[in-house]
N, C-alpha and C. Protein backbone atom coordinates (compact mmCIF):
# COMPACT_ATOMS: atom_id res chain seq x y z
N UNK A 1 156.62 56.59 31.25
CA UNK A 1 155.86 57.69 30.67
C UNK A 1 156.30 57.88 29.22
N UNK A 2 155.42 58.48 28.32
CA UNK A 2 155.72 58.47 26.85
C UNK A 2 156.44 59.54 26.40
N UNK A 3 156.60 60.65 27.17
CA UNK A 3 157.67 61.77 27.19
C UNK A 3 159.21 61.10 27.49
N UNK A 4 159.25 59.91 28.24
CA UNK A 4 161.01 59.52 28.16
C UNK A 4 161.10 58.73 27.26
N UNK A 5 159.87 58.38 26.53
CA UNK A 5 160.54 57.84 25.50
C UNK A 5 160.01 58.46 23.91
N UNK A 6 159.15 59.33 23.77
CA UNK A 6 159.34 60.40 22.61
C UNK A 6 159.87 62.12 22.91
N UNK A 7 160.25 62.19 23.92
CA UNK A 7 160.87 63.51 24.53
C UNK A 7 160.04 64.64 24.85
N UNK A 8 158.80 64.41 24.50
CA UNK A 8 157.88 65.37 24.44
C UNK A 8 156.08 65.25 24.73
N UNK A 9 155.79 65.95 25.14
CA UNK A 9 153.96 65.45 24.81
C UNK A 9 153.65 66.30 24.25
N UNK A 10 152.55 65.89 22.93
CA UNK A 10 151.78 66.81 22.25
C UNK A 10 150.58 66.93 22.16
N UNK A 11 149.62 65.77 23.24
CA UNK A 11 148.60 66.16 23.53
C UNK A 11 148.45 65.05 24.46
N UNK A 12 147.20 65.88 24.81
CA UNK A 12 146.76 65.43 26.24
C UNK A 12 145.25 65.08 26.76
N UNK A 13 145.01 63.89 26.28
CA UNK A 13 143.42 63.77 26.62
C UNK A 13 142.84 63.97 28.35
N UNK A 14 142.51 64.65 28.93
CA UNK A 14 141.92 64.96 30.21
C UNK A 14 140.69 64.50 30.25
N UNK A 15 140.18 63.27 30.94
CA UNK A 15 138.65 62.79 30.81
C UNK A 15 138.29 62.12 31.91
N UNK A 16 137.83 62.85 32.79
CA UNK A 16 137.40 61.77 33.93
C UNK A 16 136.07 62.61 34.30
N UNK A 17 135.36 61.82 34.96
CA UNK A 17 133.95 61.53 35.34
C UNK A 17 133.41 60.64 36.61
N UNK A 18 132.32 61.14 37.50
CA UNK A 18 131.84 60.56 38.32
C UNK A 18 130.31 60.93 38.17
N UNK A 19 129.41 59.83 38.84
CA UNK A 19 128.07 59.61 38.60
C UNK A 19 128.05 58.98 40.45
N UNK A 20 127.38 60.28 41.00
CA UNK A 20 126.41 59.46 42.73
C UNK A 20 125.44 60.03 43.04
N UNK A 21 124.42 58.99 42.78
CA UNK A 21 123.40 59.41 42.80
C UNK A 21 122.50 60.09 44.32
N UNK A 22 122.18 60.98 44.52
CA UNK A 22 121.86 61.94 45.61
C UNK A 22 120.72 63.20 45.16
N UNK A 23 120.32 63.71 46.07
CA UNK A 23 119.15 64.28 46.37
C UNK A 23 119.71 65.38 47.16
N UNK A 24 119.25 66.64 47.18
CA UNK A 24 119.71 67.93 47.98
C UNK A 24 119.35 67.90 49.50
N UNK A 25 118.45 66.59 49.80
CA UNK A 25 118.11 66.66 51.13
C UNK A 25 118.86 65.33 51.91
N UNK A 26 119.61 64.88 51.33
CA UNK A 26 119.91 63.30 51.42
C UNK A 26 121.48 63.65 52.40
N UNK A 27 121.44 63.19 53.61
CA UNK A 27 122.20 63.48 54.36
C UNK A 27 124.10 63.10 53.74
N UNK A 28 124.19 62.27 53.11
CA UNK A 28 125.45 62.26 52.52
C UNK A 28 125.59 63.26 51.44
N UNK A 29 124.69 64.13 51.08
CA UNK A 29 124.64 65.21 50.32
C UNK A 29 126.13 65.75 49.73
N UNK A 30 126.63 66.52 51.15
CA UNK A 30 128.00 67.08 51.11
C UNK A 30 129.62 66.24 50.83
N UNK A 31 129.56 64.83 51.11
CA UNK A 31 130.54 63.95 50.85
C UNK A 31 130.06 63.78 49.54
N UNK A 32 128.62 63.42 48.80
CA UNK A 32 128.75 63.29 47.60
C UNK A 32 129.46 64.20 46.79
N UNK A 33 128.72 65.98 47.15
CA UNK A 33 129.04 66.92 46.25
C UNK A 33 130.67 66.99 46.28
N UNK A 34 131.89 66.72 47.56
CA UNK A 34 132.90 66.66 47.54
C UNK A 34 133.66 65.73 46.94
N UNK A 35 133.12 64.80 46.72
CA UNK A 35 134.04 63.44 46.01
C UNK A 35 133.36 63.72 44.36
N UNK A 36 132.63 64.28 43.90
CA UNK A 36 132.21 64.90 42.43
C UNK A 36 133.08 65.75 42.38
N UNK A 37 132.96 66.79 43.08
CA UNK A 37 133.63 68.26 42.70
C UNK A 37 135.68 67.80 42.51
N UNK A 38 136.18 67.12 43.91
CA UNK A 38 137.60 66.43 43.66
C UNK A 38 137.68 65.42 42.26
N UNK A 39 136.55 64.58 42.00
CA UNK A 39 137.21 64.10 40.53
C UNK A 39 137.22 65.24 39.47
N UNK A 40 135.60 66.19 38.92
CA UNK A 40 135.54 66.16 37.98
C UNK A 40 136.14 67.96 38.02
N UNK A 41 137.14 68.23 38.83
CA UNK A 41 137.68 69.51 38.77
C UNK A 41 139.04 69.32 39.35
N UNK A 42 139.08 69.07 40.31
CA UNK A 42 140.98 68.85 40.80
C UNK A 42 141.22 67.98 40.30
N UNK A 43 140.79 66.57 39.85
CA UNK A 43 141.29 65.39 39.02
C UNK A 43 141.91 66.13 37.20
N UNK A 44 141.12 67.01 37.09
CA UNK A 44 141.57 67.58 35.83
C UNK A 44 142.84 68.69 36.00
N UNK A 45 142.63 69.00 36.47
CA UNK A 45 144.10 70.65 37.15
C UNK A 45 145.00 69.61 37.48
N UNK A 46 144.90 68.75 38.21
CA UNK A 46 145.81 68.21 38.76
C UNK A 46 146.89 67.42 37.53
N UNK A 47 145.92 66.66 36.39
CA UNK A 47 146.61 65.76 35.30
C UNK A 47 147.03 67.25 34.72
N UNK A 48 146.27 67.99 34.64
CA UNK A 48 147.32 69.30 33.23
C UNK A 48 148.74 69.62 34.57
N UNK A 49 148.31 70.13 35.66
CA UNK A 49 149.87 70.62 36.08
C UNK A 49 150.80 69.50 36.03
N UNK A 50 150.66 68.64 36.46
CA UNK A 50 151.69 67.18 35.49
C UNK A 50 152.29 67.07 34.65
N UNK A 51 151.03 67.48 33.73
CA UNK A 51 151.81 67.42 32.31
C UNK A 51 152.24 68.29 31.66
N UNK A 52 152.55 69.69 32.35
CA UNK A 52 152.58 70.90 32.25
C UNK A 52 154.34 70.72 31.56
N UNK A 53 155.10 70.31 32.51
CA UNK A 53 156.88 70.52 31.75
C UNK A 53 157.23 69.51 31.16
N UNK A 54 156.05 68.70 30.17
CA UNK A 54 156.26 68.08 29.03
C UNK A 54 155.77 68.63 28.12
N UNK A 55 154.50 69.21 27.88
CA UNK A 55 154.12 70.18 26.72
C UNK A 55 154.78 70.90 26.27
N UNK A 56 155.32 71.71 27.40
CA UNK A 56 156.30 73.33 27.50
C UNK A 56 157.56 72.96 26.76
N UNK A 57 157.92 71.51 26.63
CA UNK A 57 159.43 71.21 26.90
C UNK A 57 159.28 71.67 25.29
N UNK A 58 160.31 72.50 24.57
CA UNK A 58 160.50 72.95 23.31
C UNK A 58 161.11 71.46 22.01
């Protein structure tokens, strides 16, 4: 990781994305909307709390 070797992070690109294509009546409906909603929202919380006590680190 680039914090053990510059001691610190000073920024943090967060970028992820998913594309499945679906229809509101389309029986995989709900696994789609769940595997969207886990990348393009807990995939992001998840990389900032990570990188949370390298930012902080003074």
């Amino acid at each position: 990781m680039s914090s053990k070797k510059f001691g610190q992070l000073d920024i943090l690109v967060n970028n992820a994305g998913i594309s499945i294509p679906t229809t509101i009546d389309d029986e995989n409906y709900e696994e789609s909307w769940d595997k969207t909603f886990d990348v393009l929202l807990k995939g992001q919380v998840n990389l900032i709390r990570a990188a949370l006590p390298f930012i902080r680190k003074p």
